[in-house]
N, C-alpha and C. Protein backbone atom coordinates (compact mmCIF):
# COMPACT_ATOMS: atom_id res chain seq x y z
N UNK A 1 117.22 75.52 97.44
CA UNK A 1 117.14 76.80 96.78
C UNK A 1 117.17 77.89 97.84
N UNK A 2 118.23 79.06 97.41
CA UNK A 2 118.10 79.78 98.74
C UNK A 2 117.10 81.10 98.12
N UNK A 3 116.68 81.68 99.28
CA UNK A 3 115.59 82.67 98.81
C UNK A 3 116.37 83.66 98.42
N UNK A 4 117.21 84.24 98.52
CA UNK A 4 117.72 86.00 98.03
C UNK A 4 118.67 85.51 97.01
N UNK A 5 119.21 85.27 96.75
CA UNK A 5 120.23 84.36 95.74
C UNK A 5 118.93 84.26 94.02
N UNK A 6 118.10 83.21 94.80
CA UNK A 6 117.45 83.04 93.25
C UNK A 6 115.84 84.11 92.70
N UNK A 7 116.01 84.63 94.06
CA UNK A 7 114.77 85.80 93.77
C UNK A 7 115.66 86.80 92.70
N UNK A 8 116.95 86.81 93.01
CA UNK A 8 117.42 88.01 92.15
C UNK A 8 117.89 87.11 90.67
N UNK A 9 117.87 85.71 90.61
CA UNK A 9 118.02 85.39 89.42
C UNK A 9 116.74 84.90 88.76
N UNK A 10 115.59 84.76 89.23
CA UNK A 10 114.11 84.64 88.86
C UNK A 10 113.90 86.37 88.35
N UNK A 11 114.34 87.20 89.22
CA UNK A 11 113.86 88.57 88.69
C UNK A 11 114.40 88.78 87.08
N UNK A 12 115.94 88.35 87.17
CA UNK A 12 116.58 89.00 85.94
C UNK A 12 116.03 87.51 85.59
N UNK A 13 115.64 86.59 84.98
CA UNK A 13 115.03 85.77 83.97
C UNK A 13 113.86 86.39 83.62
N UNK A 14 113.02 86.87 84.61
CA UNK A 14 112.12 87.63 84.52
C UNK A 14 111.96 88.53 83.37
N UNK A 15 112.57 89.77 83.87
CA UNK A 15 112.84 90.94 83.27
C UNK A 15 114.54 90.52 81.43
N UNK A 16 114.48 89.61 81.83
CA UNK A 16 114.33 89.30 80.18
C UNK A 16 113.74 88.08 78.93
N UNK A 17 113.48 87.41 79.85
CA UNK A 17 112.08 86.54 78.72
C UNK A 17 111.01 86.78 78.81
N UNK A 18 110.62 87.66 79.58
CA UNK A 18 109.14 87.56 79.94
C UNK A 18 108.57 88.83 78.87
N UNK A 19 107.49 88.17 78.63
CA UNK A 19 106.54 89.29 77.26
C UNK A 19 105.24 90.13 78.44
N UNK A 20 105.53 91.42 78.10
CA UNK A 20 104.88 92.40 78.66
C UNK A 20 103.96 92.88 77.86
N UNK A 21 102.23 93.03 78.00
CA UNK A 21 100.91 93.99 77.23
C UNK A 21 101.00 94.27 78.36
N UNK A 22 100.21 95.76 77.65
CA UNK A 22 99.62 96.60 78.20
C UNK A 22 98.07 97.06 77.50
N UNK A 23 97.21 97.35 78.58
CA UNK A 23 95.68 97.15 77.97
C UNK A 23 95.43 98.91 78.76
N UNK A 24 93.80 98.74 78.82
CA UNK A 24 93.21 99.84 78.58
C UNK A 24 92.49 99.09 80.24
N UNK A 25 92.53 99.41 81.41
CA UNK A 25 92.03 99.52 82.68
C UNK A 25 90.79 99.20 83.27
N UNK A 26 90.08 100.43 82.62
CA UNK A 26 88.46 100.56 83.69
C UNK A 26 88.64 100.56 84.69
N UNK A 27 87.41 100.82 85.09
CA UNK A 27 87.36 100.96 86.68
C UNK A 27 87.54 102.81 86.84
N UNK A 28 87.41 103.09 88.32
CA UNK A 28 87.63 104.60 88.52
C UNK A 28 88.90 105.06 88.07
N UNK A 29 89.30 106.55 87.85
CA UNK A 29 90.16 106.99 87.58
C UNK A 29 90.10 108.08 86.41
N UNK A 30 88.50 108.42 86.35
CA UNK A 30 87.84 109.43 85.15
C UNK A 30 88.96 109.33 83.93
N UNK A 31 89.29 110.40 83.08
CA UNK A 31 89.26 110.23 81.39
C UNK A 31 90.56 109.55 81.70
N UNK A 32 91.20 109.47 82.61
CA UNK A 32 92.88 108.26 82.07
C UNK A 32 92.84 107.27 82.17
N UNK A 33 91.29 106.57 82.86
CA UNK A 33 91.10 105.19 82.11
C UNK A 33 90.87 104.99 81.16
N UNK A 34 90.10 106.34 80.41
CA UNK A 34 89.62 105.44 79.03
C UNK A 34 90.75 106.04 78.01
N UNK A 35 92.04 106.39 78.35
CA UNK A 35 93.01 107.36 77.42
C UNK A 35 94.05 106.39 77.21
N UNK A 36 94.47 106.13 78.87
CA UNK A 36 95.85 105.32 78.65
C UNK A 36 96.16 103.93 79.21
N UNK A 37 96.74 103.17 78.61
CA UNK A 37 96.81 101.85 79.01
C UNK A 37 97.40 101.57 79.82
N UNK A 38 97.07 101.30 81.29
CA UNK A 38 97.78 101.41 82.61
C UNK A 38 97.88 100.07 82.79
N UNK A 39 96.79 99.13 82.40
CA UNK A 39 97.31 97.68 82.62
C UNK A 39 98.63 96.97 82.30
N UNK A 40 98.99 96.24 83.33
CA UNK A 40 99.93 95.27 82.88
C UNK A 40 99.74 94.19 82.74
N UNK A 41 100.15 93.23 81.59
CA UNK A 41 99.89 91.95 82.13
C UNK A 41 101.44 90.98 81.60
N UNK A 42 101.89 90.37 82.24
CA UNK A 42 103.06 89.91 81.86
C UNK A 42 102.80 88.34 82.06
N UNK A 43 103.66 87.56 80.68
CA UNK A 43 103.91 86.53 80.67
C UNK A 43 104.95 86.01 80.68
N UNK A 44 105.39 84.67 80.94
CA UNK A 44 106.70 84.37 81.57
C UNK A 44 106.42 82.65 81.09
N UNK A 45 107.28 82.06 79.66
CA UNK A 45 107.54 80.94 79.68
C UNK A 45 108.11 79.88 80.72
N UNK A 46 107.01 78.88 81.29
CA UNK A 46 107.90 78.67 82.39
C UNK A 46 108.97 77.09 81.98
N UNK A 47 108.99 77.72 80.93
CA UNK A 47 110.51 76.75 80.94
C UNK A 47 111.63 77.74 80.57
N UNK A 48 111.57 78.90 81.11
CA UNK A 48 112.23 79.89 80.65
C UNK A 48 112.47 80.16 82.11
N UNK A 49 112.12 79.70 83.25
CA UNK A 49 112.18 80.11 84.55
C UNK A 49 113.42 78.78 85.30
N UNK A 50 114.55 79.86 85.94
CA UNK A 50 115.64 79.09 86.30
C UNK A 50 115.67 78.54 87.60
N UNK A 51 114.76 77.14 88.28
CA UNK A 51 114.24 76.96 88.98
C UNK A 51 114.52 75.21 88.61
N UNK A 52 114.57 74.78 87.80
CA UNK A 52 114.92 73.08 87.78
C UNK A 52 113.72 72.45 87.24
N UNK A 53 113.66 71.22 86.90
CA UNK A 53 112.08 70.27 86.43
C UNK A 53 111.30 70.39 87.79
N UNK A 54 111.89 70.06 88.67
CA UNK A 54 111.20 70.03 90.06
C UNK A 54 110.53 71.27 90.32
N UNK A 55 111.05 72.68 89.82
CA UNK A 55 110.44 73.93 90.64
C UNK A 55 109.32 73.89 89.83
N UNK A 56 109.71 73.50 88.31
CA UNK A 56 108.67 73.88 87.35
C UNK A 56 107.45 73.18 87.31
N UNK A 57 107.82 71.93 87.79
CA UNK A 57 106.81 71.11 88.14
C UNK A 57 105.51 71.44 89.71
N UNK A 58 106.43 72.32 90.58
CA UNK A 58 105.73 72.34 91.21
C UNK A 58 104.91 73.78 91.35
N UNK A 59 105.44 74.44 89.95
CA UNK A 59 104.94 75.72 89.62
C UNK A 59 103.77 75.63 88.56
N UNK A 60 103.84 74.59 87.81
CA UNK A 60 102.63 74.04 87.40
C UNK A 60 101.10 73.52 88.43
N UNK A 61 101.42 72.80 89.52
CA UNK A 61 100.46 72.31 90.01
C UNK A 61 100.22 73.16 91.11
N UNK A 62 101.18 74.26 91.66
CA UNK A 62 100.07 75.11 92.40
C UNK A 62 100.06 76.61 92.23
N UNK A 63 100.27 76.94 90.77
CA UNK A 63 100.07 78.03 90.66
C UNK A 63 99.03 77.69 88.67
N UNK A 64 98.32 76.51 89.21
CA UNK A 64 97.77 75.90 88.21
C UNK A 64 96.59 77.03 87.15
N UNK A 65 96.23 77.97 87.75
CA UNK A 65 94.85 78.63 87.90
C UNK A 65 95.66 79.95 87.22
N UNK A 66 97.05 80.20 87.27
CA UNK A 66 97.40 81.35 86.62
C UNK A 66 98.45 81.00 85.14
N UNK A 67 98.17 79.78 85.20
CA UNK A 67 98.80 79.31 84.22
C UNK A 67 98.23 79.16 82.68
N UNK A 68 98.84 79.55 81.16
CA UNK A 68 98.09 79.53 80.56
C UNK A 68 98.25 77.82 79.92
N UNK A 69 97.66 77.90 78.74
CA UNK A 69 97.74 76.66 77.62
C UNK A 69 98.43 76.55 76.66
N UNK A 70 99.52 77.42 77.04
CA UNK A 70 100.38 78.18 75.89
C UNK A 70 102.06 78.08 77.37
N UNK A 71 101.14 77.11 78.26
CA UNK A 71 102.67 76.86 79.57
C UNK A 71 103.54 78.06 79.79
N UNK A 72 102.70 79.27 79.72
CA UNK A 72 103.13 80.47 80.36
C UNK A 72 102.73 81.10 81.54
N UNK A 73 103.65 81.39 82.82
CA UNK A 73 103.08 81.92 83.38
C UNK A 73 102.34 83.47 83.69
N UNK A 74 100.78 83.84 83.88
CA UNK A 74 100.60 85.11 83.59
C UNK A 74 100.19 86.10 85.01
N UNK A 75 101.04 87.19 85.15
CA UNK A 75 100.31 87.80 86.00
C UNK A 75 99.75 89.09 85.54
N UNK A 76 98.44 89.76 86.05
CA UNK A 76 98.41 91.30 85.89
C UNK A 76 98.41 92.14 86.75
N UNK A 77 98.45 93.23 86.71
CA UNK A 77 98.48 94.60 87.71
C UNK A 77 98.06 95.80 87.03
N UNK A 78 96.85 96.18 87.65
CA UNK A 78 96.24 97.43 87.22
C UNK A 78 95.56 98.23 88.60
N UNK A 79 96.49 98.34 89.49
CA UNK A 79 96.12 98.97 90.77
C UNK A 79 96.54 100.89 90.33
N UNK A 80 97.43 100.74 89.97
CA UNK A 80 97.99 101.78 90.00
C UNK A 80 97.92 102.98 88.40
N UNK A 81 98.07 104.26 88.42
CA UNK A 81 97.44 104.99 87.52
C UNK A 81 98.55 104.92 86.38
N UNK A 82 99.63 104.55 87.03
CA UNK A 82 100.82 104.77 85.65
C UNK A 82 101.37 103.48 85.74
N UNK A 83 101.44 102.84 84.17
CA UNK A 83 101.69 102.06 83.51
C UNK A 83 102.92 101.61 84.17
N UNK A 84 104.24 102.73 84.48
CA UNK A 84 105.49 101.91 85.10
C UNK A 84 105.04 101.37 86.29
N UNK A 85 104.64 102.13 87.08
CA UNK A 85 104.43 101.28 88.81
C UNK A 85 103.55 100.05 88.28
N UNK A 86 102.83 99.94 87.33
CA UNK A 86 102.43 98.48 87.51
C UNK A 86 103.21 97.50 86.81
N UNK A 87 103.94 97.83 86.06
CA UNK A 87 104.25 97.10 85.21
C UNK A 87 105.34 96.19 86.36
N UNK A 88 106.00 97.33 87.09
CA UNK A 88 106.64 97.16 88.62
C UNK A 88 105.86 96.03 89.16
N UNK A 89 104.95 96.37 89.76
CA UNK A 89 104.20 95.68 90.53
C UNK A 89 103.72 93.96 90.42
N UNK A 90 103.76 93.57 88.81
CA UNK A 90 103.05 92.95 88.45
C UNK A 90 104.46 91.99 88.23
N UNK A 91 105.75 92.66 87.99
CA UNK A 91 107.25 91.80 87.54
C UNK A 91 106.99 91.42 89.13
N UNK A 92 107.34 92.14 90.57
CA UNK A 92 107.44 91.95 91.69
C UNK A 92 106.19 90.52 92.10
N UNK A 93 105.20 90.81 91.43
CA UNK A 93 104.07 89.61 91.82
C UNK A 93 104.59 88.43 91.64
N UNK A 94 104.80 88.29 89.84
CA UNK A 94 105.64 87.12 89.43
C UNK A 94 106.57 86.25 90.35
N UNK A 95 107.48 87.15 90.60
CA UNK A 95 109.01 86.78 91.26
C UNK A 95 108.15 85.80 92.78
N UNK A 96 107.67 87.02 93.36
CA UNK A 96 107.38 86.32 94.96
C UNK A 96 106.13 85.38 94.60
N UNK A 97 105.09 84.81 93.85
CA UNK A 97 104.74 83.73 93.17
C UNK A 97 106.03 82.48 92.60
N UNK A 98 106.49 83.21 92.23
CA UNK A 98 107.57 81.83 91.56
C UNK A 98 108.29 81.00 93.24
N UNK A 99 108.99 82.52 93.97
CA UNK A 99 109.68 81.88 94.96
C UNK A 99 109.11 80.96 95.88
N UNK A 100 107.84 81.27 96.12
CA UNK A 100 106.59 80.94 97.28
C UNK A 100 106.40 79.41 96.23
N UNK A 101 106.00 79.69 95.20
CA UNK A 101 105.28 78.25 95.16
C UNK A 101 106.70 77.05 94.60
N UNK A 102 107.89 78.03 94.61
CA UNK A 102 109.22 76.43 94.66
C UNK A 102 109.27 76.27 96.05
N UNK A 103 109.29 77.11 96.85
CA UNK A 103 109.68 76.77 98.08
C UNK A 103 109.45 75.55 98.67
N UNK A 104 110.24 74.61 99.41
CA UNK A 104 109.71 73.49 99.88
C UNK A 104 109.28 73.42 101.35
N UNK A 105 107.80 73.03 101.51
CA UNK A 105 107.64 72.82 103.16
C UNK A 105 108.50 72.18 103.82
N UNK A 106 109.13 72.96 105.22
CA UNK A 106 109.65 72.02 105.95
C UNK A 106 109.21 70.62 106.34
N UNK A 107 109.79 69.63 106.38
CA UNK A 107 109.34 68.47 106.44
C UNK A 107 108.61 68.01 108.53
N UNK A 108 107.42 68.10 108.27
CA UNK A 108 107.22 67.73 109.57
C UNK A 108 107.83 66.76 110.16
N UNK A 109 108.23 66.60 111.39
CA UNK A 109 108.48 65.59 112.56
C UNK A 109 107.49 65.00 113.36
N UNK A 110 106.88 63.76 113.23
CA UNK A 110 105.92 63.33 113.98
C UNK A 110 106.28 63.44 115.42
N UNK A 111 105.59 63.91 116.44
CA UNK A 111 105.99 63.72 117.72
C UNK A 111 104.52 63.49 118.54
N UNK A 112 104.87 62.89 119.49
CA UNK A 112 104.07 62.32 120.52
C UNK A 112 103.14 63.65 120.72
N UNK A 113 101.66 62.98 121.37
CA UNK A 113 100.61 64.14 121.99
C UNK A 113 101.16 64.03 123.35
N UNK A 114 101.34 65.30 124.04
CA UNK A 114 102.20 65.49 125.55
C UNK A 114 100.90 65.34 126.51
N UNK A 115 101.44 65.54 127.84
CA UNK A 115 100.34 64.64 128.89
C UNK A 115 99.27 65.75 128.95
N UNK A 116 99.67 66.46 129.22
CA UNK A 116 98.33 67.42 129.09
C UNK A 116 97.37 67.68 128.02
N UNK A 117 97.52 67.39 126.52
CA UNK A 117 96.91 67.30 125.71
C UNK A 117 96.18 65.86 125.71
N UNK A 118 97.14 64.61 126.87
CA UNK A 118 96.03 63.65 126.93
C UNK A 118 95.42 63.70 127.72
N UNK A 119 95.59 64.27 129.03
CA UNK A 119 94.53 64.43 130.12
C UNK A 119 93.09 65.35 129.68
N UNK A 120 93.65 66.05 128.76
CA UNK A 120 92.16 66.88 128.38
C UNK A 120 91.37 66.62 126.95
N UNK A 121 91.99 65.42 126.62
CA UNK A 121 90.74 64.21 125.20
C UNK A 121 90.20 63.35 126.65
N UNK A 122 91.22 62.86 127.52
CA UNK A 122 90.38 62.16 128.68
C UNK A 122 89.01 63.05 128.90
N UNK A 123 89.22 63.83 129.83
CA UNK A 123 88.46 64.82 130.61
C UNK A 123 87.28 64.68 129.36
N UNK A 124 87.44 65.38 128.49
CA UNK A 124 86.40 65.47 127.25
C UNK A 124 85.70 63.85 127.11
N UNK A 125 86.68 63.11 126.85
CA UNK A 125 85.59 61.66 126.60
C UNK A 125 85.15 61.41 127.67
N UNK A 126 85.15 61.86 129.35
CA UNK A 126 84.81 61.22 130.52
C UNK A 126 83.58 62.70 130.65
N UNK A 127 83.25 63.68 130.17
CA UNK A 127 82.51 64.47 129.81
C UNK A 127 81.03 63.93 129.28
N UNK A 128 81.93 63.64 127.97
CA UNK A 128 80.61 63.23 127.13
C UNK A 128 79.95 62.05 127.33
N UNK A 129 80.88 61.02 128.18
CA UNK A 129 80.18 59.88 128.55
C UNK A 129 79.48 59.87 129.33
N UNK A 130 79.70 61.12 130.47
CA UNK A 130 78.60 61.45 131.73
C UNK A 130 77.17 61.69 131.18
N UNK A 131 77.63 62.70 129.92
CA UNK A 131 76.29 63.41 129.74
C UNK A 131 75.24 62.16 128.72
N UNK A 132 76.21 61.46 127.81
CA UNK A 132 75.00 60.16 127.43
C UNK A 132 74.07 59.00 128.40
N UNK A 133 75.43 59.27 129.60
CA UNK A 133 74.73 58.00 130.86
C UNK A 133 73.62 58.95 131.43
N UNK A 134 73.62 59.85 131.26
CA UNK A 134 72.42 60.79 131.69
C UNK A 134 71.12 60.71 131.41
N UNK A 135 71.54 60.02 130.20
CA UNK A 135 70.05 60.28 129.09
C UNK A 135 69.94 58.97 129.46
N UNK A 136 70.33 58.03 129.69
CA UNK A 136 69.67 56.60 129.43
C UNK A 136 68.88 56.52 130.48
N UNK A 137 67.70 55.26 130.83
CA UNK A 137 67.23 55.45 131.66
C UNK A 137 67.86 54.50 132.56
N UNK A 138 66.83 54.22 133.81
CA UNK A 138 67.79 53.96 135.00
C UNK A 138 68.13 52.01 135.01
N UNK A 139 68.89 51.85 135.40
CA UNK A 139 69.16 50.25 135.26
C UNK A 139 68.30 49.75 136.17
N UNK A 140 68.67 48.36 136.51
CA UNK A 140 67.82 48.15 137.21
C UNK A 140 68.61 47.47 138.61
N UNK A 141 69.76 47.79 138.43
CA UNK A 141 70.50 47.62 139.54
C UNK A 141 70.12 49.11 140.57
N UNK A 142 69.62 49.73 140.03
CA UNK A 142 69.65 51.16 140.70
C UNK A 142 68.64 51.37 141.40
């Protein structure tokens, strides 16, 4: 999946299946919190998201916590005083959530610990072994 390619086709799936409320805020912002509904909260069927079984699958298990029971995905945004910038804000959340959690980790390469990372577990275990022979008491070869 390439990133600029399907961010702009996650956006426009976005911005047309996805069901948009708008609520009533709180918080600071005196009488236009309690007047106008600046919240956003948008939902997004995610089998409505053009990403494959695989993306969806892996948009289920780690974006598990924003997911509803109704297999929609939900975000909100209520940073901002007017209803468009969040409503903005909150489509933009979605998108870079969707892309981030299809994305696949590069696959690590096991490689060797290099000499200097073994000379200094040496040093350290020839450390700590000094300081336990320390504590013991004395043999009797000694």
């Amino acid at each position: 999946m390439s990133g600029r390619a399907s961010a702009a086709r996650i956006r426009e799936a976005v911005e047309r299946h996805a069901r948009v409320s708008f609520s009533r805020s709180g918080g600071p912002g005196g009488q236009n919190v309690n007047a106008v509904s600046t919240q956003v909260e948008v939902r997004m069927p995610i089998g409505r998201i053009p990403v494959g079984s695989r993306g969806r699958d892996l948009i289920r298990s780690r974006l598990a916590t924003r997911v509803t029971a109704a297999d929609e995905l939900r975000v909100t945004a209520r940073r901002e005083r007017h209803q468009a910038r969040n409503r903005a804000l909150a489509v933009d959340r979605m998108v870079d959530l969707i892309v981030e959690a299809t994305s696949e980790d590069p696959r690590r390469v096991p490689t060797r610990p290099g000499s200097g990372v073994r000379a200094r577990r040496r040093a350290e275990r020839e450390r700590l072994s000094g300081k336990k022979k320390a504590r013991r008491p004395p043999s009797v070869e000694d």
